[in-house]
C-alpha atoms as a PDB file:
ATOM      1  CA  UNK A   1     -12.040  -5.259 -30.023  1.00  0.00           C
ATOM      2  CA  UNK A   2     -13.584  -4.128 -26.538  1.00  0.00           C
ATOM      3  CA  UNK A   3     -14.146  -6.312 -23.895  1.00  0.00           C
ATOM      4  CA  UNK A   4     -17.458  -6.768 -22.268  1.00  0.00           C
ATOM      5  CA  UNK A   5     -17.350  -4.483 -18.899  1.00  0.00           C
ATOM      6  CA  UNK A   6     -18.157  -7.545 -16.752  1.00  0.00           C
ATOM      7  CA  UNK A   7     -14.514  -9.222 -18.024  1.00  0.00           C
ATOM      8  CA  UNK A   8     -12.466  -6.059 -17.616  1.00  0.00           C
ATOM      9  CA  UNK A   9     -11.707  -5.929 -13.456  1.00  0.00           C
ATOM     10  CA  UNK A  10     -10.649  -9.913 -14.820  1.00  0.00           C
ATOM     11  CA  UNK A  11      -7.973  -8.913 -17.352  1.00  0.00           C
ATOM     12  CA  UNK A  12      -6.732  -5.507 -15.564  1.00  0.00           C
ATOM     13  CA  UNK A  13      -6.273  -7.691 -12.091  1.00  0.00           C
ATOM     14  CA  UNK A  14      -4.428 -10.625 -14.131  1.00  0.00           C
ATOM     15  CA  UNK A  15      -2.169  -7.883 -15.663  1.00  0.00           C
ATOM     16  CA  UNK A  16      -1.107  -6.303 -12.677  1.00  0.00           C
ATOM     17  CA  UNK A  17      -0.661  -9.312 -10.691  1.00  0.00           C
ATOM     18  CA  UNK A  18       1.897 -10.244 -13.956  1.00  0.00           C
ATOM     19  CA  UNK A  19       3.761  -6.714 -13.703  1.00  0.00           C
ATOM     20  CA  UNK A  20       4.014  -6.925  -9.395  1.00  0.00           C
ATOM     21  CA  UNK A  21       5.518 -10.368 -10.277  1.00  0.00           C
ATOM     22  CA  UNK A  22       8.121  -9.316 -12.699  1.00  0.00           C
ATOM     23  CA  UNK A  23       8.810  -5.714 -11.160  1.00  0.00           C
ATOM     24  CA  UNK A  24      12.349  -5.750  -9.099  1.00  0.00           C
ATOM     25  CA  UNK A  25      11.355  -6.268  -5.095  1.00  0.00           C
ATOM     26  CA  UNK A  26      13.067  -3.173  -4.234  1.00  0.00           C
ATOM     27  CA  UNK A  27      13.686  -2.649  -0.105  1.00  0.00           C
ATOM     28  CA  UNK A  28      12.218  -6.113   0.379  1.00  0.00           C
ATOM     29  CA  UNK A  29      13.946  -7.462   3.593  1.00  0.00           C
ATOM     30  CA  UNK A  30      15.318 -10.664   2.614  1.00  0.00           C
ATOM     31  CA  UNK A  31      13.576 -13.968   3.894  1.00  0.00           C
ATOM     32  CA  UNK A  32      16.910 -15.176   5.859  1.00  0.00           C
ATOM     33  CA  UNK A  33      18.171 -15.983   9.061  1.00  0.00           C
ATOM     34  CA  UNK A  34      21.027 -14.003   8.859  1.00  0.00           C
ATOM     35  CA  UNK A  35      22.752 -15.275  12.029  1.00  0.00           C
ATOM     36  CA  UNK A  36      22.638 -18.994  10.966  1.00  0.00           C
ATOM     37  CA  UNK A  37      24.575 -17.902   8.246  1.00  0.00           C
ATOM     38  CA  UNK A  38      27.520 -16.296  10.270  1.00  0.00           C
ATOM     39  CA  UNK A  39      27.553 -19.311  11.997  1.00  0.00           C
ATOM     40  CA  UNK A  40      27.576 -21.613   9.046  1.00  0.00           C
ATOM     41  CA  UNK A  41      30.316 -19.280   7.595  1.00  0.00           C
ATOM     42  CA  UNK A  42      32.631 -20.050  10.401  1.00  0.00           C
ATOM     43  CA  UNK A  43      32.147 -23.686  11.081  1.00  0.00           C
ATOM     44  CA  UNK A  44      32.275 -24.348   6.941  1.00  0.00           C
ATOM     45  CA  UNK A  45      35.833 -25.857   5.845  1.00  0.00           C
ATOM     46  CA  UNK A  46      38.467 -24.176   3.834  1.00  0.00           C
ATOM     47  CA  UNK A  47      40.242 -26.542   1.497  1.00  0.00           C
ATOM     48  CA  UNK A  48      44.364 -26.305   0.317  1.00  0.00           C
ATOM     49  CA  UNK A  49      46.468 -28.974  -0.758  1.00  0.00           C
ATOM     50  CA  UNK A  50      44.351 -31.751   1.000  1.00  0.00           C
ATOM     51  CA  UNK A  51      44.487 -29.646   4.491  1.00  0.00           C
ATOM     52  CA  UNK A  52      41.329 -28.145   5.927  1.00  0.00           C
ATOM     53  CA  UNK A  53      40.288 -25.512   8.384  1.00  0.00           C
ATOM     54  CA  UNK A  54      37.097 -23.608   9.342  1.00  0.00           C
ATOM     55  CA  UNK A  55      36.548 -20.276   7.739  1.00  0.00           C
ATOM     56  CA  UNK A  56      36.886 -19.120  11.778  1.00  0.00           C
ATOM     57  CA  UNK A  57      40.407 -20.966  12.279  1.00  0.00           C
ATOM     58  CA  UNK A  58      41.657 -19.379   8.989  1.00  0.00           C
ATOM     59  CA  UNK A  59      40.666 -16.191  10.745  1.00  0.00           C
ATOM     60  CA  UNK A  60      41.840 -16.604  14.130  1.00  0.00           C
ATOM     61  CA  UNK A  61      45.462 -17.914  12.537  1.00  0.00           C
ATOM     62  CA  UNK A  62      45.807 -15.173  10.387  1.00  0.00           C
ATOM     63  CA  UNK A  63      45.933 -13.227  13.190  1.00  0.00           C
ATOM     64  CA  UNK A  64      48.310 -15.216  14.844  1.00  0.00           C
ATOM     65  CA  UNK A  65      50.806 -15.174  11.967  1.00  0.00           C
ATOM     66  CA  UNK A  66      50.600 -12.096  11.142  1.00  0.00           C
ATOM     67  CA  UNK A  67      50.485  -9.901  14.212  1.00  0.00           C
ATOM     68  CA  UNK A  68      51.739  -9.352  17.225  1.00  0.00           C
ATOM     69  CA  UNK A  69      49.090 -10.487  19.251  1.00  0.00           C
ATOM     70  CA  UNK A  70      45.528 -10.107  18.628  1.00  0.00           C
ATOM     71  CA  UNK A  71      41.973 -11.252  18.874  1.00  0.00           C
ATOM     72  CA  UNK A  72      38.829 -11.643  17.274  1.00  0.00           C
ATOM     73  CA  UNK A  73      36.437  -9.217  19.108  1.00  0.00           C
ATOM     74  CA  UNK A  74      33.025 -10.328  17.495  1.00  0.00           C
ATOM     75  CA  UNK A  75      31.383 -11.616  14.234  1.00  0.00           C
ATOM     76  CA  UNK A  76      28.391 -10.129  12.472  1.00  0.00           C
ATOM     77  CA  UNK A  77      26.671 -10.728   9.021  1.00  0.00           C
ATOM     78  CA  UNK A  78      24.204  -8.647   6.869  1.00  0.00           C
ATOM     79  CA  UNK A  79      22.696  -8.841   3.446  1.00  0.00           C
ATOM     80  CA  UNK A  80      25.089  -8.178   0.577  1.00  0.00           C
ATOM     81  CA  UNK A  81      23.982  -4.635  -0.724  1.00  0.00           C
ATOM     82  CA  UNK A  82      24.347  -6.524  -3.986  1.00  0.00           C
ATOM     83  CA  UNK A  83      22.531  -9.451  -3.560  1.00  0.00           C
ATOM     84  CA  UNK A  84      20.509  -9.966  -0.702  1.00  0.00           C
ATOM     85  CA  UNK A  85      18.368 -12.593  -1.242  1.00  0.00           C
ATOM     86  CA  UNK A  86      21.187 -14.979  -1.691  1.00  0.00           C
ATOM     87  CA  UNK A  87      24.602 -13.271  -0.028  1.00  0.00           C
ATOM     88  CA  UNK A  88      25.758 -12.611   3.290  1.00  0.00           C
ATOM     89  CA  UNK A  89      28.188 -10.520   4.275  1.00  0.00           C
ATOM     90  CA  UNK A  90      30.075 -11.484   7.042  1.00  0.00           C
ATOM     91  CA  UNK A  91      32.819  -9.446   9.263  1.00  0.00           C
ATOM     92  CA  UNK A  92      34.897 -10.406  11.921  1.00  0.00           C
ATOM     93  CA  UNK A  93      35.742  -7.841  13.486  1.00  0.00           C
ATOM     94  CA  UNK A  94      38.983  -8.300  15.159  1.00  0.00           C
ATOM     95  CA  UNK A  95      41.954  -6.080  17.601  1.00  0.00           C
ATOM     96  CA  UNK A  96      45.471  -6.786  15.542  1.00  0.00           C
ATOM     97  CA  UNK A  97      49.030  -5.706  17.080  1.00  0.00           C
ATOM     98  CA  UNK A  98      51.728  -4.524  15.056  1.00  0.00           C
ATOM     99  CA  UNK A  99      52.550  -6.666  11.975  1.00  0.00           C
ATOM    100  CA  UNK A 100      55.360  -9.400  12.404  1.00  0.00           C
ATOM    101  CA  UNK A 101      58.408  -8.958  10.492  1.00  0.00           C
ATOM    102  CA  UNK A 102      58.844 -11.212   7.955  1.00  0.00           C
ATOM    103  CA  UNK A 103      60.605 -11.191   4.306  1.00  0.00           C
ATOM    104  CA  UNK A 104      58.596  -9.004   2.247  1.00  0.00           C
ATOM    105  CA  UNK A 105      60.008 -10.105  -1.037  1.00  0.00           C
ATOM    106  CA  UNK A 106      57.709 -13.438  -0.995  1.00  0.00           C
ATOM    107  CA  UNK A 107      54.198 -11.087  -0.291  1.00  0.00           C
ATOM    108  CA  UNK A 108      52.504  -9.736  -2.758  1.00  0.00           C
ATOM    109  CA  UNK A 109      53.598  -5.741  -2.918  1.00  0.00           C
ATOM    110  CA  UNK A 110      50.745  -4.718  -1.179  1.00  0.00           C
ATOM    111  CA  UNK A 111      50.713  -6.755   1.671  1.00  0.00           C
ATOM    112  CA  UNK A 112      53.075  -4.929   4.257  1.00  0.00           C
ATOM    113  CA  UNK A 113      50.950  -1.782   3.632  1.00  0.00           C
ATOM    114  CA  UNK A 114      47.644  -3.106   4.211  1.00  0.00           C
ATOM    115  CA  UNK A 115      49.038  -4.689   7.464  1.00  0.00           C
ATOM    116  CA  UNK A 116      50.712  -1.381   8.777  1.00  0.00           C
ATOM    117  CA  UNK A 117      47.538   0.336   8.464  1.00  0.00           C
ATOM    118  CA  UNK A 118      45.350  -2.017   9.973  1.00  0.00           C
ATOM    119  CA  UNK A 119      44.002  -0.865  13.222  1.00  0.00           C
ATOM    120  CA  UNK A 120      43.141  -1.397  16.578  1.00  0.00           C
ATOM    121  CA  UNK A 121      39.726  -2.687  15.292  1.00  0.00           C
ATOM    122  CA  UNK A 122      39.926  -4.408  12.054  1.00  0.00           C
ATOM    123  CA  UNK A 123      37.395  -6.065   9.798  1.00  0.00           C
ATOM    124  CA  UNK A 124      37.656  -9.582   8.275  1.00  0.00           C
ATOM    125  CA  UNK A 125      35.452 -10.191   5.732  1.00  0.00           C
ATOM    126  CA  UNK A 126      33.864 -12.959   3.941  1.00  0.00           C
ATOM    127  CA  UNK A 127      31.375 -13.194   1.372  1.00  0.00           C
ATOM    128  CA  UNK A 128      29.133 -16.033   1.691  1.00  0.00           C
ATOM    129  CA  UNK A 129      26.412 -16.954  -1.094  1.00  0.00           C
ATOM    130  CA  UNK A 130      23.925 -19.152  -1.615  1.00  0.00           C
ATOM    131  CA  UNK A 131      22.889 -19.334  -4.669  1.00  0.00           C
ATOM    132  CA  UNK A 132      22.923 -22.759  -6.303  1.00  0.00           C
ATOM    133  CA  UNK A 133      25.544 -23.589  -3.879  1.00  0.00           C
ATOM    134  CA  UNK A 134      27.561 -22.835  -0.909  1.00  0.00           C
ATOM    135  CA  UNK A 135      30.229 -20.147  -1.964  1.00  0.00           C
ATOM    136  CA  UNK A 136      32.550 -18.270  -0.052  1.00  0.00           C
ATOM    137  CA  UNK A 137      34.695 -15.511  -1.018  1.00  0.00           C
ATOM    138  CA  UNK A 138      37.080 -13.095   0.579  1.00  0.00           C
ATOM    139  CA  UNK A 139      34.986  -9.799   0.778  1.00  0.00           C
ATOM    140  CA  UNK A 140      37.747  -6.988   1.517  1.00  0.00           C
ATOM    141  CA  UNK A 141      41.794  -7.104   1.276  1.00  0.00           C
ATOM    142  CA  UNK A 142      42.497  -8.292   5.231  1.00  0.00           C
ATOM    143  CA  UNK A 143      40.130 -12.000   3.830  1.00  0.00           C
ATOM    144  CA  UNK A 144      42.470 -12.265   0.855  1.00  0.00           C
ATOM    145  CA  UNK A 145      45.241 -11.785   3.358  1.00  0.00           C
ATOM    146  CA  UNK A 146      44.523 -14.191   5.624  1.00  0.00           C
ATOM    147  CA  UNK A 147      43.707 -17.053   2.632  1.00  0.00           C
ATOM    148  CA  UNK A 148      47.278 -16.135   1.646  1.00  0.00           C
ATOM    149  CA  UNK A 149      48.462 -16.963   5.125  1.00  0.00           C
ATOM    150  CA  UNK A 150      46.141 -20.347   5.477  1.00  0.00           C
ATOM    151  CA  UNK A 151      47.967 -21.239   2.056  1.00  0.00           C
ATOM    152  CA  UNK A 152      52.012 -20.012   3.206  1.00  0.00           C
ATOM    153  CA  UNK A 153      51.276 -22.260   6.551  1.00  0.00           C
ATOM    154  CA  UNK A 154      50.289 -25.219   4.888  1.00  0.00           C
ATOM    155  CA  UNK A 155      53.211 -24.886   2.026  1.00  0.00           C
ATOM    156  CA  UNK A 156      55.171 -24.590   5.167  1.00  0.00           C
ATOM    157  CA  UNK A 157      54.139 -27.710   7.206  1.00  0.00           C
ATOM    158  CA  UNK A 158      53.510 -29.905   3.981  1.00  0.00           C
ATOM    159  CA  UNK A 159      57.619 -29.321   3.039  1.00  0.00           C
ATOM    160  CA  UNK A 160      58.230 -29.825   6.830  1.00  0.00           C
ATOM    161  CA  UNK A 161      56.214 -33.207   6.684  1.00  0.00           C
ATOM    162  CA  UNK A 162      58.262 -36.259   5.985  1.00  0.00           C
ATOM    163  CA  UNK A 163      57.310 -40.124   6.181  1.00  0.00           C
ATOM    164  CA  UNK A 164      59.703 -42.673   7.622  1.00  0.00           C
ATOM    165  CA  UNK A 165      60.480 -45.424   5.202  1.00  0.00           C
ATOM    166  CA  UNK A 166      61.859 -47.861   7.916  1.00  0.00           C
ATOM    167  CA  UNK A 167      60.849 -48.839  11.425  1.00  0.00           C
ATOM    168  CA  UNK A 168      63.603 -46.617  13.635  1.00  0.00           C
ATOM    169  CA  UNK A 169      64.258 -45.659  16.951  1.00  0.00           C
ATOM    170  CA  UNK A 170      63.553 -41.543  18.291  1.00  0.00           C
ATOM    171  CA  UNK A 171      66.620 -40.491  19.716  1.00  0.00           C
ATOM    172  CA  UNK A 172      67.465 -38.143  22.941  1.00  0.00           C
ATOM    173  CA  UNK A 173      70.217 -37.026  20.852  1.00  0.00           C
ATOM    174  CA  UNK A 174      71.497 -37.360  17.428  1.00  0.00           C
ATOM    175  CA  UNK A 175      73.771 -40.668  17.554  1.00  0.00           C
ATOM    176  CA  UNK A 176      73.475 -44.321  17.495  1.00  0.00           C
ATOM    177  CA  UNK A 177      74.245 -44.882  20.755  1.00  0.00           C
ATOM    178  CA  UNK A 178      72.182 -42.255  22.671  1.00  0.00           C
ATOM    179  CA  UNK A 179      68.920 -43.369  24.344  1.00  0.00           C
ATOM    180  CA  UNK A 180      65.218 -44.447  22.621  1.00  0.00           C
ATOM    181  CA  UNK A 181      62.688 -42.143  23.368  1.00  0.00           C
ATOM    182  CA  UNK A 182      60.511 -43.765  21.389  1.00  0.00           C
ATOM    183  CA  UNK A 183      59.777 -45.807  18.002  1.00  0.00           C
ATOM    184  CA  UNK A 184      58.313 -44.621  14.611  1.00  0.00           C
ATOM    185  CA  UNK A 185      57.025 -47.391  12.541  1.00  0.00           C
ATOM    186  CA  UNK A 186      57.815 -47.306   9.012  1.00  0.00           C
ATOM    187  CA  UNK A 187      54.975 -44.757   6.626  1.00  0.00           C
ATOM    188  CA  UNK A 188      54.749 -43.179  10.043  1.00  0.00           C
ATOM    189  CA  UNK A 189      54.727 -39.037   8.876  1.00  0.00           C
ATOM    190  CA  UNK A 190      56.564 -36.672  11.416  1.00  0.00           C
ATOM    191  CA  UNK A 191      57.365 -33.250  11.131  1.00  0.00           C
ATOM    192  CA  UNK A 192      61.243 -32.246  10.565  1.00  0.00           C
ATOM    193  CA  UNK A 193      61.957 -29.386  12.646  1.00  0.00           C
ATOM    194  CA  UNK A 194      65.163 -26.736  13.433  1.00  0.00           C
ATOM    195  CA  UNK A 195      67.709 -27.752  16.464  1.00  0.00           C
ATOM    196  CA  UNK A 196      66.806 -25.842  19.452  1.00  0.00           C
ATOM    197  CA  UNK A 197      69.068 -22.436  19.482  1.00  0.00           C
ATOM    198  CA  UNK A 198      72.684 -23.170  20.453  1.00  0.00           C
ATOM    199  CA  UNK A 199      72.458 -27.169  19.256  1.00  0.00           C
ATOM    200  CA  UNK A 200      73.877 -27.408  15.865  1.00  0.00           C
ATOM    201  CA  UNK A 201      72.470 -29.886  13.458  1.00  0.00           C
ATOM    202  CA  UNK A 202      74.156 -32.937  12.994  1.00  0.00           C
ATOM    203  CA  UNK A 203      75.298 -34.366   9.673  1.00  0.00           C
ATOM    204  CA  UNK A 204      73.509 -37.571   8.728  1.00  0.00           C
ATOM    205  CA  UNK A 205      70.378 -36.869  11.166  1.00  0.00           C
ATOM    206  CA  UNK A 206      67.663 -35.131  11.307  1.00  0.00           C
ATOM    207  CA  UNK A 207      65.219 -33.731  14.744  1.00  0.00           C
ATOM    208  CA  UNK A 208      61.571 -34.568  13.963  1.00  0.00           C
ATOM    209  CA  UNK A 209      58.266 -33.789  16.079  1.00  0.00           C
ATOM    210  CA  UNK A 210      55.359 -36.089  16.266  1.00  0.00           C
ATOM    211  CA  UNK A 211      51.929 -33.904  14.871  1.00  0.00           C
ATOM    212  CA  UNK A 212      49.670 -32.937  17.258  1.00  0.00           C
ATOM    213  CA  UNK A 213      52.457 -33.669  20.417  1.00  0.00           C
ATOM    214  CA  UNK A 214      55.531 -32.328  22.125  1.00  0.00           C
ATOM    215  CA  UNK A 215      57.136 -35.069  21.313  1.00  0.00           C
ATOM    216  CA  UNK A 216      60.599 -35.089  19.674  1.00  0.00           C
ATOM    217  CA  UNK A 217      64.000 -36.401  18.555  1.00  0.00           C
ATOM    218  CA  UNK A 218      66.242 -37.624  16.512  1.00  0.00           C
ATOM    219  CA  UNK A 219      66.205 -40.218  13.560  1.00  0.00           C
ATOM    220  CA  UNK A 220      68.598 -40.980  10.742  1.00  0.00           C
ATOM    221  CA  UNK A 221      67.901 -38.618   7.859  1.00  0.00           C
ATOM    222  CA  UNK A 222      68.277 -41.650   5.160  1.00  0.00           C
ATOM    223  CA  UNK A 223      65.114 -43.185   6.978  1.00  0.00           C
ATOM    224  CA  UNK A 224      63.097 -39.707   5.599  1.00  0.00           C
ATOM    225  CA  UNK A 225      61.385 -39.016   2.877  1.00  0.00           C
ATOM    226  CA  UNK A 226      59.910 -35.719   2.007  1.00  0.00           C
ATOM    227  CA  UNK A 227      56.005 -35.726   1.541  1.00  0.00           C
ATOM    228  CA  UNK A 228      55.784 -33.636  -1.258  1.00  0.00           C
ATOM    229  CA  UNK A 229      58.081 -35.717  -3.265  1.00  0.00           C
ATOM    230  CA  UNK A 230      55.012 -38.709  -2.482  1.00  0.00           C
ATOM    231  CA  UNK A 231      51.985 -35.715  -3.621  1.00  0.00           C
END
């Protein structure tokens, strides 16, 4: 069947706006603010084992842990190659020192390469999408890294954390008789920590550390209780 000549223009324009509609948008600059996004990236919380951080202090620690010294030298974000519409890619680019030792046998194998190659300017990056919801991601090996190391730190403090079953007195030093610093109310959580170097630890007590303070000394060990054993 033909179509009258006054309805064709009609039916060609209606199929070609259908095919500019369904045709991929290649090189189409995506309709974000970019920026925002970095900054959203590094303000939004990472979650482990009840413990948060921003995506920025996860970053910054890593460092910290890690290295030697160290510090992050500037952040930028573009469109994922892969998906820009909906995924950011964001770096922070960052100056590390030499690796800290550490035992090698509890990091994945590797871990002590990728840090002894890293050098004096060293991206850390993140994946953030969009699509349907928030998501972020560890982009290269140095982001998967320094999850690992948010992770280790908080295994670390959560077995350091203990709660004080009874009401008891912080000691100057560890015996009954030495002075009260101060007093921890019973379910009050402390951190238990090492004697200083050249104090041995004494049998039957235990130095904790208030979080968050300076603040130290001794309590009875019986009057602990380990956190994890109340997760």
């Amino acid at each position: 069947m033909r179509l009258p000549a006054s309805e064709l223009p009609v039916v060609v324009g209606g199929i070609l706006c259908l095919v500019i509609v369904l045709l991929p948008q290649q090189g189409r600059a995506p309709r974000r603010d970019v920026s925002r996004e970095v900054e959203r990236l590094r303000q939004s919380e990472c979650e482990y084992r009840g413990i948060t951080a921003t995506f920025e202090d996860v970053t910054r620690a890593y460092i910290l842990e890690a290295y030697h010294g160290g510090q992050v030298l500037r952040w930028e974000g573009r469109p994922s190659p892969q998906n820009p519409d909906w995924e950011t890619i964001v770096t922070a680019w960052c100056q590390l020192g030499a690796p800290r030792p550490g035992d090698d046998s509890t990091l994945a194998e590797k871990i002590p390469r990728l840090r002894r190659r890293a050098g004096s300017l060293t991206p850390v990056r993140w994946r953030y999408s969009t699509l349907a919801a928030v998501r972020i991601d560890p982009a290269n090996d140095f982001a998967q890294d320094a999850l690992g190391v948010f992770r280790a730190t908080v295994d670390r403090f959560i077995r350091a954390m203990v709660i004080v079953e009874e009401a008891v007195g912080l000691r100057a030093a560890p015996a009954a008789e030495a002075a009260v610093l101060g007093r921890l109310e019973a379910g009050t959580v402390v951190l238990r920590e090492s004697p200083p170097a050249g104090q041995e630890a004494a049998l039957g007590w235990s130095l904790v550390r208030i979080p968050s303070t300076t603040q130290r000394g001794w309590v009875p060990s019986d009057r602990l209780a380990p956190v994890e054993n109340e997760r």
